[in-house]
PDB file of N, CA and C in Angstrom:
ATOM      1  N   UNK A   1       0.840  -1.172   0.000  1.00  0.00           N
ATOM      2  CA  UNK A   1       0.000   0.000   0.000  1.00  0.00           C
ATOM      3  C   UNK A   1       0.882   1.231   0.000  1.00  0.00           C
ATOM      4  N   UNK A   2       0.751   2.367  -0.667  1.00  0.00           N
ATOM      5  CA  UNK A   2       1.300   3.303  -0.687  1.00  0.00           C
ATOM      6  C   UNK A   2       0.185   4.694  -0.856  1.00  0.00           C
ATOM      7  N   UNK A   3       0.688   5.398   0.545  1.00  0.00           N
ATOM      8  CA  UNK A   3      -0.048   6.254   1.347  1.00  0.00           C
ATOM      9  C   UNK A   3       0.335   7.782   0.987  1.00  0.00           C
ATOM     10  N   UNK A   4      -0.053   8.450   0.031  1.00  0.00           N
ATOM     11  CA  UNK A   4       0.415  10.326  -0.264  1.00  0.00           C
ATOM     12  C   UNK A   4      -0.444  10.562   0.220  1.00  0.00           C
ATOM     13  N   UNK A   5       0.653  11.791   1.351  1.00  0.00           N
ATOM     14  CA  UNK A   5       0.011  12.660   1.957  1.00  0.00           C
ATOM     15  C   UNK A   5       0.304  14.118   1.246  1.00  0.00           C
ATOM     16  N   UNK A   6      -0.332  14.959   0.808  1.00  0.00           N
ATOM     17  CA  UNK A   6      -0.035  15.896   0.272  1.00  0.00           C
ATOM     18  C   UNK A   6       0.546  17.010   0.941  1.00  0.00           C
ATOM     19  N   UNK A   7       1.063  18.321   0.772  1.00  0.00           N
ATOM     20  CA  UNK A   7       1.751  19.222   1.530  1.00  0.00           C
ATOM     21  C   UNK A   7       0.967  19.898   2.108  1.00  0.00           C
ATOM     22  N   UNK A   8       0.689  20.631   3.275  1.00  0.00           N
ATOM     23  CA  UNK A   8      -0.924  21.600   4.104  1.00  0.00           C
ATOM     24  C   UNK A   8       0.049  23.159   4.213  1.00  0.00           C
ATOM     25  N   UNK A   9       0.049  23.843   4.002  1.00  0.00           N
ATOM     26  CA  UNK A   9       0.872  25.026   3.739  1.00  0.00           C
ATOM     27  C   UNK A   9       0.359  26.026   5.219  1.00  0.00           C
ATOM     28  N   UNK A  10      -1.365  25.342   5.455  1.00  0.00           N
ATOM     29  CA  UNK A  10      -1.194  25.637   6.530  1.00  0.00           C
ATOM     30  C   UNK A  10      -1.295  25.293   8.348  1.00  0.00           C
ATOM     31  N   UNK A  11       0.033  24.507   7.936  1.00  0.00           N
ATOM     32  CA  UNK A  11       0.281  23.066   9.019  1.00  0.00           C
ATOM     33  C   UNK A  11       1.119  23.887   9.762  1.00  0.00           C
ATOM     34  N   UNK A  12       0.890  23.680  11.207  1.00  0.00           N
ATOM     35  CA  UNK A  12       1.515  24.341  12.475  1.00  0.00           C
ATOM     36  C   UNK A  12       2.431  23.229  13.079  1.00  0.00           C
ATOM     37  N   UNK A  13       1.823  22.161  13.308  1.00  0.00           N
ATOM     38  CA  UNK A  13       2.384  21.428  14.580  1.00  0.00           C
ATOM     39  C   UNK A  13       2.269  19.642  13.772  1.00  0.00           C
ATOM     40  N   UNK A  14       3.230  19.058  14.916  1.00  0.00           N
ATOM     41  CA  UNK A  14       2.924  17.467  14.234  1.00  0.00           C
ATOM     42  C   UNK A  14       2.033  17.033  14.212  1.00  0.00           C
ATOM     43  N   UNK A  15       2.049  15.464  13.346  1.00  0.00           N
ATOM     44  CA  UNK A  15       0.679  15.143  13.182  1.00  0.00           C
ATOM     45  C   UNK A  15       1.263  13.508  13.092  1.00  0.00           C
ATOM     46  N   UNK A  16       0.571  12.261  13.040  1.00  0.00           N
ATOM     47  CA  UNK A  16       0.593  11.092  13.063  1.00  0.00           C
ATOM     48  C   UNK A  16      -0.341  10.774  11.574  1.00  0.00           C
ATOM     49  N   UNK A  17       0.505   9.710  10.953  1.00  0.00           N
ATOM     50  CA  UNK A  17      -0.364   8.868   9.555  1.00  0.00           C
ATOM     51  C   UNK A  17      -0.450   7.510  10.058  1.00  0.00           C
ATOM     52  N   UNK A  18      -1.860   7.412  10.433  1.00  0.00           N
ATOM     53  CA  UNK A  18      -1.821   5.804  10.962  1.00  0.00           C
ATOM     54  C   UNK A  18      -3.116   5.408   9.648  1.00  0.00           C
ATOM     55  N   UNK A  19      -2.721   4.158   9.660  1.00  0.00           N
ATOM     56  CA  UNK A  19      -3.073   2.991   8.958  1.00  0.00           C
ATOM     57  C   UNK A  19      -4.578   1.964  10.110  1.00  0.00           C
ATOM     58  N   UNK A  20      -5.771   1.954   9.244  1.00  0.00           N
ATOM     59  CA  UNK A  20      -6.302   0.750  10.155  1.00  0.00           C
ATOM     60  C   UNK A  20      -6.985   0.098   9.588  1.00  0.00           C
ATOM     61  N   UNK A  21      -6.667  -1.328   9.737  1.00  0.00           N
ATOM     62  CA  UNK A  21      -7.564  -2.409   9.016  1.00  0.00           C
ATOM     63  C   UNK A  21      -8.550  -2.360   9.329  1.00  0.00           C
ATOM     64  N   UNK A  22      -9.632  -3.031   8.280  1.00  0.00           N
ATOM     65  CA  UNK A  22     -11.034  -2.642   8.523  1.00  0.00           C
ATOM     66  C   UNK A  22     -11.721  -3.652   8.120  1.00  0.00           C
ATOM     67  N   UNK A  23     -12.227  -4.822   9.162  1.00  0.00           N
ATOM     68  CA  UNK A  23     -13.517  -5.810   8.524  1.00  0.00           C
ATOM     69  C   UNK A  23     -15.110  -4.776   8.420  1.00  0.00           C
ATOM     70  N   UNK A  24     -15.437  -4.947   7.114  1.00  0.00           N
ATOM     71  CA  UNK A  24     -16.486  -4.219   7.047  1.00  0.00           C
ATOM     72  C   UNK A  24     -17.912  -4.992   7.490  1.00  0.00           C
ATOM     73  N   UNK A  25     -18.076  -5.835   7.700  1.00  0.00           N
ATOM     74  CA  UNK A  25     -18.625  -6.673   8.485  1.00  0.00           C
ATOM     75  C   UNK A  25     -18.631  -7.588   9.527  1.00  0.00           C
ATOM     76  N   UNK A  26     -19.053  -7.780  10.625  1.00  0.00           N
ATOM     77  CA  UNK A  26     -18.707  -8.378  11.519  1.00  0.00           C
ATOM     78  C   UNK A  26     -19.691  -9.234  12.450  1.00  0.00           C
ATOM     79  N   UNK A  27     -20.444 -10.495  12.304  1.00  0.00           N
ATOM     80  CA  UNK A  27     -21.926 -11.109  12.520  1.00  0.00           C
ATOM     81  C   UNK A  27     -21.515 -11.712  13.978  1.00  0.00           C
ATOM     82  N   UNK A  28     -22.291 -10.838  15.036  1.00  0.00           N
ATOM     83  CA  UNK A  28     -21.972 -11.570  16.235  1.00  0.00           C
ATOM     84  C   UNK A  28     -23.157 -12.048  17.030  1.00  0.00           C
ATOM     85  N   UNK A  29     -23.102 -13.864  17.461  1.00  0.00           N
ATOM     86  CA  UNK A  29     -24.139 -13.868  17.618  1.00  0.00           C
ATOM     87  C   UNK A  29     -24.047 -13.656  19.453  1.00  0.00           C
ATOM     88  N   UNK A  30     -25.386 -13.377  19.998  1.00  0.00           N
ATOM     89  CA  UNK A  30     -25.826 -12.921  21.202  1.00  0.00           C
ATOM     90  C   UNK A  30     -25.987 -14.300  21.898  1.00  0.00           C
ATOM     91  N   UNK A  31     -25.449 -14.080  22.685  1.00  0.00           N
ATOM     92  CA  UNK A  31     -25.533 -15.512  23.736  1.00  0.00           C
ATOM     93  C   UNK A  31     -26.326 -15.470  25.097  1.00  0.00           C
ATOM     94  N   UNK A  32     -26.471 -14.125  25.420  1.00  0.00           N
ATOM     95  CA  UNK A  32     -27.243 -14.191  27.000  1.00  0.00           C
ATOM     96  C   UNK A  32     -28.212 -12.861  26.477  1.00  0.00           C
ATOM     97  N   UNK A  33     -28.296 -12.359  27.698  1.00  0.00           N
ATOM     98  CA  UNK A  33     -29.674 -11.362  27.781  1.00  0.00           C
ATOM     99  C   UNK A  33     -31.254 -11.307  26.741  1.00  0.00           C
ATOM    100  N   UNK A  34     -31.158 -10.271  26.776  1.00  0.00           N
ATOM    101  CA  UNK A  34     -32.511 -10.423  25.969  1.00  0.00           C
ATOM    102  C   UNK A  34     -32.525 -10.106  24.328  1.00  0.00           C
ATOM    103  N   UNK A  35     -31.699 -10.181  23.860  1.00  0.00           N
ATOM    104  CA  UNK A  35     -31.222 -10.561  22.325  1.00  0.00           C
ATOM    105  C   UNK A  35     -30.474 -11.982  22.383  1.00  0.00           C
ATOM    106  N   UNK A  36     -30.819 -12.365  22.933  1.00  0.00           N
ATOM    107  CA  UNK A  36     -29.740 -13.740  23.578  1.00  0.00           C
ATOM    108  C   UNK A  36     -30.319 -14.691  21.751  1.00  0.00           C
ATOM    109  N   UNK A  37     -29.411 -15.672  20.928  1.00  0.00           N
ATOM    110  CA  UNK A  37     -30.239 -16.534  19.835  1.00  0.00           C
ATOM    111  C   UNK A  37     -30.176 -15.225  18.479  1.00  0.00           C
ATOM    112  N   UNK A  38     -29.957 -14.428  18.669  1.00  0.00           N
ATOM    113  CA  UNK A  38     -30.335 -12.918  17.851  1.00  0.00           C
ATOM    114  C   UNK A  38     -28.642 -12.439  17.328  1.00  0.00           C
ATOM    115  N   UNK A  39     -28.406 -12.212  16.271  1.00  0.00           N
ATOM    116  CA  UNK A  39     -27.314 -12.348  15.396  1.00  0.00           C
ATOM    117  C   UNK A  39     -27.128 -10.697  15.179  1.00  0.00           C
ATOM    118  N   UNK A  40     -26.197  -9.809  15.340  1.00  0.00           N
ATOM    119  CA  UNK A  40     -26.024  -8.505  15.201  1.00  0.00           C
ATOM    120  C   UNK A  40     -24.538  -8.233  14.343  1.00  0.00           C
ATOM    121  N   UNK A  41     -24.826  -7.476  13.182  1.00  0.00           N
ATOM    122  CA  UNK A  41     -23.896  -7.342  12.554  1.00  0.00           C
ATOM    123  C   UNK A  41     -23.373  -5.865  12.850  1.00  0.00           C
ATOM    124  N   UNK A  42     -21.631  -5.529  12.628  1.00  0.00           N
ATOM    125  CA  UNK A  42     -21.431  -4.638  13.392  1.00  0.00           C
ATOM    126  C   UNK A  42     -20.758  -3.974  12.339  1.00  0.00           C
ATOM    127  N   UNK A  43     -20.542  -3.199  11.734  1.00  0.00           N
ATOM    128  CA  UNK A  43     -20.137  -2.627  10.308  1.00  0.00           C
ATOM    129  C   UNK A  43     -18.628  -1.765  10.634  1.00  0.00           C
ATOM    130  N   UNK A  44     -17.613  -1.948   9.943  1.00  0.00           N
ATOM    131  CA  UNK A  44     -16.326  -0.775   9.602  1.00  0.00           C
ATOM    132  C   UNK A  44     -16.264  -1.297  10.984  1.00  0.00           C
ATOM    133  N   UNK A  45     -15.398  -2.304  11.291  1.00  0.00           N
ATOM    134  CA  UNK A  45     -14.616  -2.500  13.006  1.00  0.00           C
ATOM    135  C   UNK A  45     -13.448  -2.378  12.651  1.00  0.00           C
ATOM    136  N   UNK A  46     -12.339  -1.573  13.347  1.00  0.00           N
ATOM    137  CA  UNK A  46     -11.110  -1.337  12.961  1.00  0.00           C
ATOM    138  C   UNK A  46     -10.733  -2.603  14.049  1.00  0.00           C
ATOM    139  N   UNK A  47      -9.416  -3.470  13.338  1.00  0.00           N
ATOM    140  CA  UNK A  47      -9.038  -4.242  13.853  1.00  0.00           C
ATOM    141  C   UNK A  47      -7.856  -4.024  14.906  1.00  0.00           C
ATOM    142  N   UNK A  48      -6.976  -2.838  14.168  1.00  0.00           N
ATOM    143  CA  UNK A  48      -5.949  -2.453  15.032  1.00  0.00           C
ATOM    144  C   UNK A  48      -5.012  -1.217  14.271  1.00  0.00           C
ATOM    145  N   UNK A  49      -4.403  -0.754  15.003  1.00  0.00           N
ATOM    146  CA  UNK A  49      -4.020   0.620  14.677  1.00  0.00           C
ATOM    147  C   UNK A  49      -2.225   0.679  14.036  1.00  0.00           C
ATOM    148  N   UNK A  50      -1.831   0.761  12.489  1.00  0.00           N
ATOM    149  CA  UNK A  50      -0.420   1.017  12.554  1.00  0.00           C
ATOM    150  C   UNK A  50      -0.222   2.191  12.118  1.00  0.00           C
ATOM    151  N   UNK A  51       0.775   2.600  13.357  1.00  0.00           N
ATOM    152  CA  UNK A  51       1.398   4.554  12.897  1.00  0.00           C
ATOM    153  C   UNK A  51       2.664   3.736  11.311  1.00  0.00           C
ATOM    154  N   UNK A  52       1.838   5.125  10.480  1.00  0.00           N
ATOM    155  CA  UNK A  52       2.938   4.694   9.190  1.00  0.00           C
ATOM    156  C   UNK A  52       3.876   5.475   9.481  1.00  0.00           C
ATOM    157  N   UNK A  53       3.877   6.527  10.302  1.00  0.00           N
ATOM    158  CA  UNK A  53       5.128   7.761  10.530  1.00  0.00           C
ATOM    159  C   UNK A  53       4.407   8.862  10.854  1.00  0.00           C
ATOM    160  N   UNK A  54       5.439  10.008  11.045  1.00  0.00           N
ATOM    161  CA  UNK A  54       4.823  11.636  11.132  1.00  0.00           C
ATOM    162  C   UNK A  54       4.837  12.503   9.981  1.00  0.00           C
ATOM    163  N   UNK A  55       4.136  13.313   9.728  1.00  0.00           N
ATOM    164  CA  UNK A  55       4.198  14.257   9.085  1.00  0.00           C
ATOM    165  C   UNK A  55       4.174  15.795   9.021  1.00  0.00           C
ATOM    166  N   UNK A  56       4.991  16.287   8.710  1.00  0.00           N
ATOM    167  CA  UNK A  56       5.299  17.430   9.212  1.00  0.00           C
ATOM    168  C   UNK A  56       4.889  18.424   8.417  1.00  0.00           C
ATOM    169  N   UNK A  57       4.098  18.474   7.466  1.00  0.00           N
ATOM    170  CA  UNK A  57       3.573  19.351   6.670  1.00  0.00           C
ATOM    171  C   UNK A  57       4.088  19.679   5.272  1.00  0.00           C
ATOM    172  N   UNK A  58       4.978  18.787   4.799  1.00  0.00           N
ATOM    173  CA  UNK A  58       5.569  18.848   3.038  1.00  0.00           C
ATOM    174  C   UNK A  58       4.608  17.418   3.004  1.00  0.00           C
ATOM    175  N   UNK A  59       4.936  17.143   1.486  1.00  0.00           N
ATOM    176  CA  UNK A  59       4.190  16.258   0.807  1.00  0.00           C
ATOM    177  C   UNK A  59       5.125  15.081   1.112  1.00  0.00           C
ATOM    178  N   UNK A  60       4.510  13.891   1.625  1.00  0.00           N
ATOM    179  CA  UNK A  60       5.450  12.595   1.766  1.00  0.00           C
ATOM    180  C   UNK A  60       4.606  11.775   1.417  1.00  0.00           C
ATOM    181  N   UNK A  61       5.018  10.585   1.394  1.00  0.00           N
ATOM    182  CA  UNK A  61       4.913   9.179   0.943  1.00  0.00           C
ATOM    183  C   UNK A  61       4.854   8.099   1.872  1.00  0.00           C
ATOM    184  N   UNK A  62       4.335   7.340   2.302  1.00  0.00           N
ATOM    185  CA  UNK A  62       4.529   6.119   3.376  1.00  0.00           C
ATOM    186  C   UNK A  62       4.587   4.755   2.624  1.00  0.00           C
ATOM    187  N   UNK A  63       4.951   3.552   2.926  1.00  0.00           N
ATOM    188  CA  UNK A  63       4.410   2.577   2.113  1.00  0.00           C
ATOM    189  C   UNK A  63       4.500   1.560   3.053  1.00  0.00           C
ATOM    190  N   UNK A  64       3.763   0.424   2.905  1.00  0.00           N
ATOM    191  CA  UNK A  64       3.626  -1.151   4.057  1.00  0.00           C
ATOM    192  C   UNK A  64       3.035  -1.756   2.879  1.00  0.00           C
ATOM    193  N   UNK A  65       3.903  -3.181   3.288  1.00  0.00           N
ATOM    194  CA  UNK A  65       3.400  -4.265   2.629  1.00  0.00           C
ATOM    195  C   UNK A  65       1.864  -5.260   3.154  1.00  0.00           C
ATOM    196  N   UNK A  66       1.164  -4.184   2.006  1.00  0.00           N
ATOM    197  CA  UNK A  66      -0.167  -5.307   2.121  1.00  0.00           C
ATOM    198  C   UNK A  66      -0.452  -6.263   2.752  1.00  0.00           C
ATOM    199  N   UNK A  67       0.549  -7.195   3.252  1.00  0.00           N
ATOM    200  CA  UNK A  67       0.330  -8.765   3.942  1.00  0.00           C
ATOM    201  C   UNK A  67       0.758  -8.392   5.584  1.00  0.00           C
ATOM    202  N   UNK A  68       1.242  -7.436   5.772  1.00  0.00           N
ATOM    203  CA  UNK A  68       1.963  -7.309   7.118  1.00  0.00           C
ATOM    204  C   UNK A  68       0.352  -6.681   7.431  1.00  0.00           C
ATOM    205  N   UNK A  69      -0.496  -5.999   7.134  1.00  0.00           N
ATOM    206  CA  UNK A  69      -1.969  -5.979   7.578  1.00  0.00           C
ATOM    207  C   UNK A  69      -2.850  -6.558   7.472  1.00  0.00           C
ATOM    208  N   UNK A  70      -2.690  -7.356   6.239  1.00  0.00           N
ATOM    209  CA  UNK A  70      -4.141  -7.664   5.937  1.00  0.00           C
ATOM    210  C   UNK A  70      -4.131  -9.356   6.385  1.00  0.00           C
ATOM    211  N   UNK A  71      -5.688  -9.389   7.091  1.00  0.00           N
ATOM    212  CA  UNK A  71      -5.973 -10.923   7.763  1.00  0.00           C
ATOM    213  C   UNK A  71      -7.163 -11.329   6.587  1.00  0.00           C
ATOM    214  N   UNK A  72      -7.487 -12.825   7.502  1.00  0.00           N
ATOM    215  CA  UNK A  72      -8.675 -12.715   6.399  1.00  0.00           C
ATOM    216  C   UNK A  72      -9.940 -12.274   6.657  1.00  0.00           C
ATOM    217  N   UNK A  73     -10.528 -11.597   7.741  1.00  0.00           N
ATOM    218  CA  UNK A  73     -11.295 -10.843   7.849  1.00  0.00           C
ATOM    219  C   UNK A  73     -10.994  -9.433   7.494  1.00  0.00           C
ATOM    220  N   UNK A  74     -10.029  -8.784   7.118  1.00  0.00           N
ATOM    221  CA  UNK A  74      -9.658  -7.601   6.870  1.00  0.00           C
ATOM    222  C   UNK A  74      -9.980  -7.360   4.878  1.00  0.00           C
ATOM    223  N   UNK A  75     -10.725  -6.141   5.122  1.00  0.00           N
ATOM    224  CA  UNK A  75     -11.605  -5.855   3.518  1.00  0.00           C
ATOM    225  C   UNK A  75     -11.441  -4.471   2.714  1.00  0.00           C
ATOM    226  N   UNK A  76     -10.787  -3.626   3.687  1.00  0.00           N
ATOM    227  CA  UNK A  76     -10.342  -2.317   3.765  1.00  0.00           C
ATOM    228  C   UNK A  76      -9.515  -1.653   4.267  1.00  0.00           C
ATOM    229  N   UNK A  77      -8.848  -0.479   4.137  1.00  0.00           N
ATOM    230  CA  UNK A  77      -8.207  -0.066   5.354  1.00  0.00           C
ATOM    231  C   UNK A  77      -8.562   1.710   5.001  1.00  0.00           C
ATOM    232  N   UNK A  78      -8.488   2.415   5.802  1.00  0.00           N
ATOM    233  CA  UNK A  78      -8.731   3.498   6.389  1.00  0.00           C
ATOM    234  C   UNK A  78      -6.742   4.575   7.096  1.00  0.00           C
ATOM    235  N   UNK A  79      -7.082   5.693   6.625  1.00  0.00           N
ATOM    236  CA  UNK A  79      -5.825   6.066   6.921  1.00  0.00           C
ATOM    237  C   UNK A  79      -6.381   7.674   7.457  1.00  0.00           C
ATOM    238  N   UNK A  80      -5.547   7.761   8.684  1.00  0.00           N
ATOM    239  CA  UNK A  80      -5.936   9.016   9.180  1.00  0.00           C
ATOM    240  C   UNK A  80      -4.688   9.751   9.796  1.00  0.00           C
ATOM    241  N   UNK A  81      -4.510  11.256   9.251  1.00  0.00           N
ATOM    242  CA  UNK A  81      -3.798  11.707   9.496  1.00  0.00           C
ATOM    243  C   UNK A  81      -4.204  13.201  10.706  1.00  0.00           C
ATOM    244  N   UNK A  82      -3.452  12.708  11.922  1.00  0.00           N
ATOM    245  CA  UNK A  82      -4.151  13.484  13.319  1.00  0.00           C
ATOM    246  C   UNK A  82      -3.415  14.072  13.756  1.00  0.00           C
ATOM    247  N   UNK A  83      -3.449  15.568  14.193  1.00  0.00           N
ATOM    248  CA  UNK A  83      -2.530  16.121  15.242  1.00  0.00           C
ATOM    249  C   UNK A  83      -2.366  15.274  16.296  1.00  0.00           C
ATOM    250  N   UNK A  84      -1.215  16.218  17.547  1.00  0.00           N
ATOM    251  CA  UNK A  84      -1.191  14.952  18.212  1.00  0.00           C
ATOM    252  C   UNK A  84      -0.792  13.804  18.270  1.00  0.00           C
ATOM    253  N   UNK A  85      -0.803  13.115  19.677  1.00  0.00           N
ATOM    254  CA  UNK A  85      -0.255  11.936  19.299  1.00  0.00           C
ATOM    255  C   UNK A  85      -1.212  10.710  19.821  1.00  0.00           C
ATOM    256  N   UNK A  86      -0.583   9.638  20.040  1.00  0.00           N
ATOM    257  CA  UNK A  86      -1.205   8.429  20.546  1.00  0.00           C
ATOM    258  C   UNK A  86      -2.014   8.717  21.908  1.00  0.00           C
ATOM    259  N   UNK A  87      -1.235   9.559  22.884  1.00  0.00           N
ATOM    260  CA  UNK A  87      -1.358   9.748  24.113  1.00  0.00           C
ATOM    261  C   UNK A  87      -2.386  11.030  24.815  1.00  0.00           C
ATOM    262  N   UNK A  88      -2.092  12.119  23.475  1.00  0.00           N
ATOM    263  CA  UNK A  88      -3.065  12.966  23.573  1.00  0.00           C
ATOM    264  C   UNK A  88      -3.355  13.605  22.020  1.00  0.00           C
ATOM    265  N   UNK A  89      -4.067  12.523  21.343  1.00  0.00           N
ATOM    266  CA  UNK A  89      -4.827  12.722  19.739  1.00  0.00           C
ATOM    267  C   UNK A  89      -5.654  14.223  19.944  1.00  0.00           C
ATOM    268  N   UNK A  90      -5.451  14.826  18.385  1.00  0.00           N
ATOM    269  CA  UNK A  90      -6.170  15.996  18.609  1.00  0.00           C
ATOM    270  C   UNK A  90      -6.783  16.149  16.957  1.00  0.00           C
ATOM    271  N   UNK A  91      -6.724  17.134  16.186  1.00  0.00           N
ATOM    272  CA  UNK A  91      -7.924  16.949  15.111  1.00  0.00           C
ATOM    273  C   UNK A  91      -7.445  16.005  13.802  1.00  0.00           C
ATOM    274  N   UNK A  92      -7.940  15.469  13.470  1.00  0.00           N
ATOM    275  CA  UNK A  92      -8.357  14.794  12.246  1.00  0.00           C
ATOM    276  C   UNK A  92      -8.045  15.548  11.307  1.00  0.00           C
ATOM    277  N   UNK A  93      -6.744  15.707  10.112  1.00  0.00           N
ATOM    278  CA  UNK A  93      -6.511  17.091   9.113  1.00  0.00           C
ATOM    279  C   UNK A  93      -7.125  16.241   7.883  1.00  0.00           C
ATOM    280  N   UNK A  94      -6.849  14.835   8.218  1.00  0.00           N
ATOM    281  CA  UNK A  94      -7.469  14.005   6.743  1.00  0.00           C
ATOM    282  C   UNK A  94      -7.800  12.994   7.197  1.00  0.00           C
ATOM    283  N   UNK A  95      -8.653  12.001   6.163  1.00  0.00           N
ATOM    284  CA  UNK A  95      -8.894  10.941   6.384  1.00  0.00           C
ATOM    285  C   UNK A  95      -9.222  10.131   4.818  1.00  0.00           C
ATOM    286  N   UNK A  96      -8.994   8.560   4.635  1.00  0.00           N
ATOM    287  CA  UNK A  96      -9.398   7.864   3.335  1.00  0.00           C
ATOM    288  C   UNK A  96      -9.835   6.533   4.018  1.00  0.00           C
ATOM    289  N   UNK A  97     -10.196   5.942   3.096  1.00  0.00           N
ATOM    290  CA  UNK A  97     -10.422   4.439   3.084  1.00  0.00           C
ATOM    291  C   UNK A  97     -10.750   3.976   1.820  1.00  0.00           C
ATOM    292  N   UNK A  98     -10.270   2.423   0.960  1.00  0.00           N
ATOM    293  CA  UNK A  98     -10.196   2.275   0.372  1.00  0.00           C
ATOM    294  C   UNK A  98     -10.123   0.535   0.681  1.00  0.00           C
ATOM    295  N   UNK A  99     -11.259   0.172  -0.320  1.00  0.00           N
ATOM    296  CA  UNK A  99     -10.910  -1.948  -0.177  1.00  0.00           C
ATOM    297  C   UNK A  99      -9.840  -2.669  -0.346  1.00  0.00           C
ATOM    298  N   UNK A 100      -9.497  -3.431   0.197  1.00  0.00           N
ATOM    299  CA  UNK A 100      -8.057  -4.035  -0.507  1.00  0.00           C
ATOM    300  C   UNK A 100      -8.833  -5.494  -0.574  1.00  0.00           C
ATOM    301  N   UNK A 101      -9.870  -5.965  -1.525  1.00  0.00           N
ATOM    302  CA  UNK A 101     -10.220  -7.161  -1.584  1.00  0.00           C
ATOM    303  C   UNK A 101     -10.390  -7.385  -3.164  1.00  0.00           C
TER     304      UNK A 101
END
């Protein structure tokens, strides 16, 4: 997969490009309470989170090999680029998603 981020001219501070796999479906069935027998599907579940790097506001490039993410429930992935960091995330400057099936 190969990830362009374009240049923001008006970018202040760092930011994080993370990567997240995405089963776009997910059928779970209910075992107790009162949906208990009752099957609920759960749509776009991110499976887990990889930082591709930082970006500092010029135009860069990231790239990961397709197989180092993708399982076989995995149908998409989603890429978001956030001020902030892991510890204290702050706005959302972009976002994509795109199938890899």
């Amino acid at each position: 997969l190969v990830v362009e981020v374009p240049a923001g001219k008006e970018f202040q501070t760092g930011a994080e490009v993370w990567l997240l796999p995405i089963s776009t479906k997910v059928p779970v069935s209910i075992e107790r309470g009162e949906n208990r027998g009752k099957t609920i599907t759960y749509n776009n579940v991110v499976r887990r989170w990889v930082k591709l790097g930082e970006w500092k506001g010029d135009s860069e490039t990231f790239t990961i090999a397709l197989k180092e993410v993708q399982a076989a429930d995995i149908d998409s992935v989603a890429v978001l680029v956030q001020n902030g960091g892991a510890n204290a995330p702050g706005t959302v400057l972009g976002a994509a998603i795109v199938s890899v099936r």
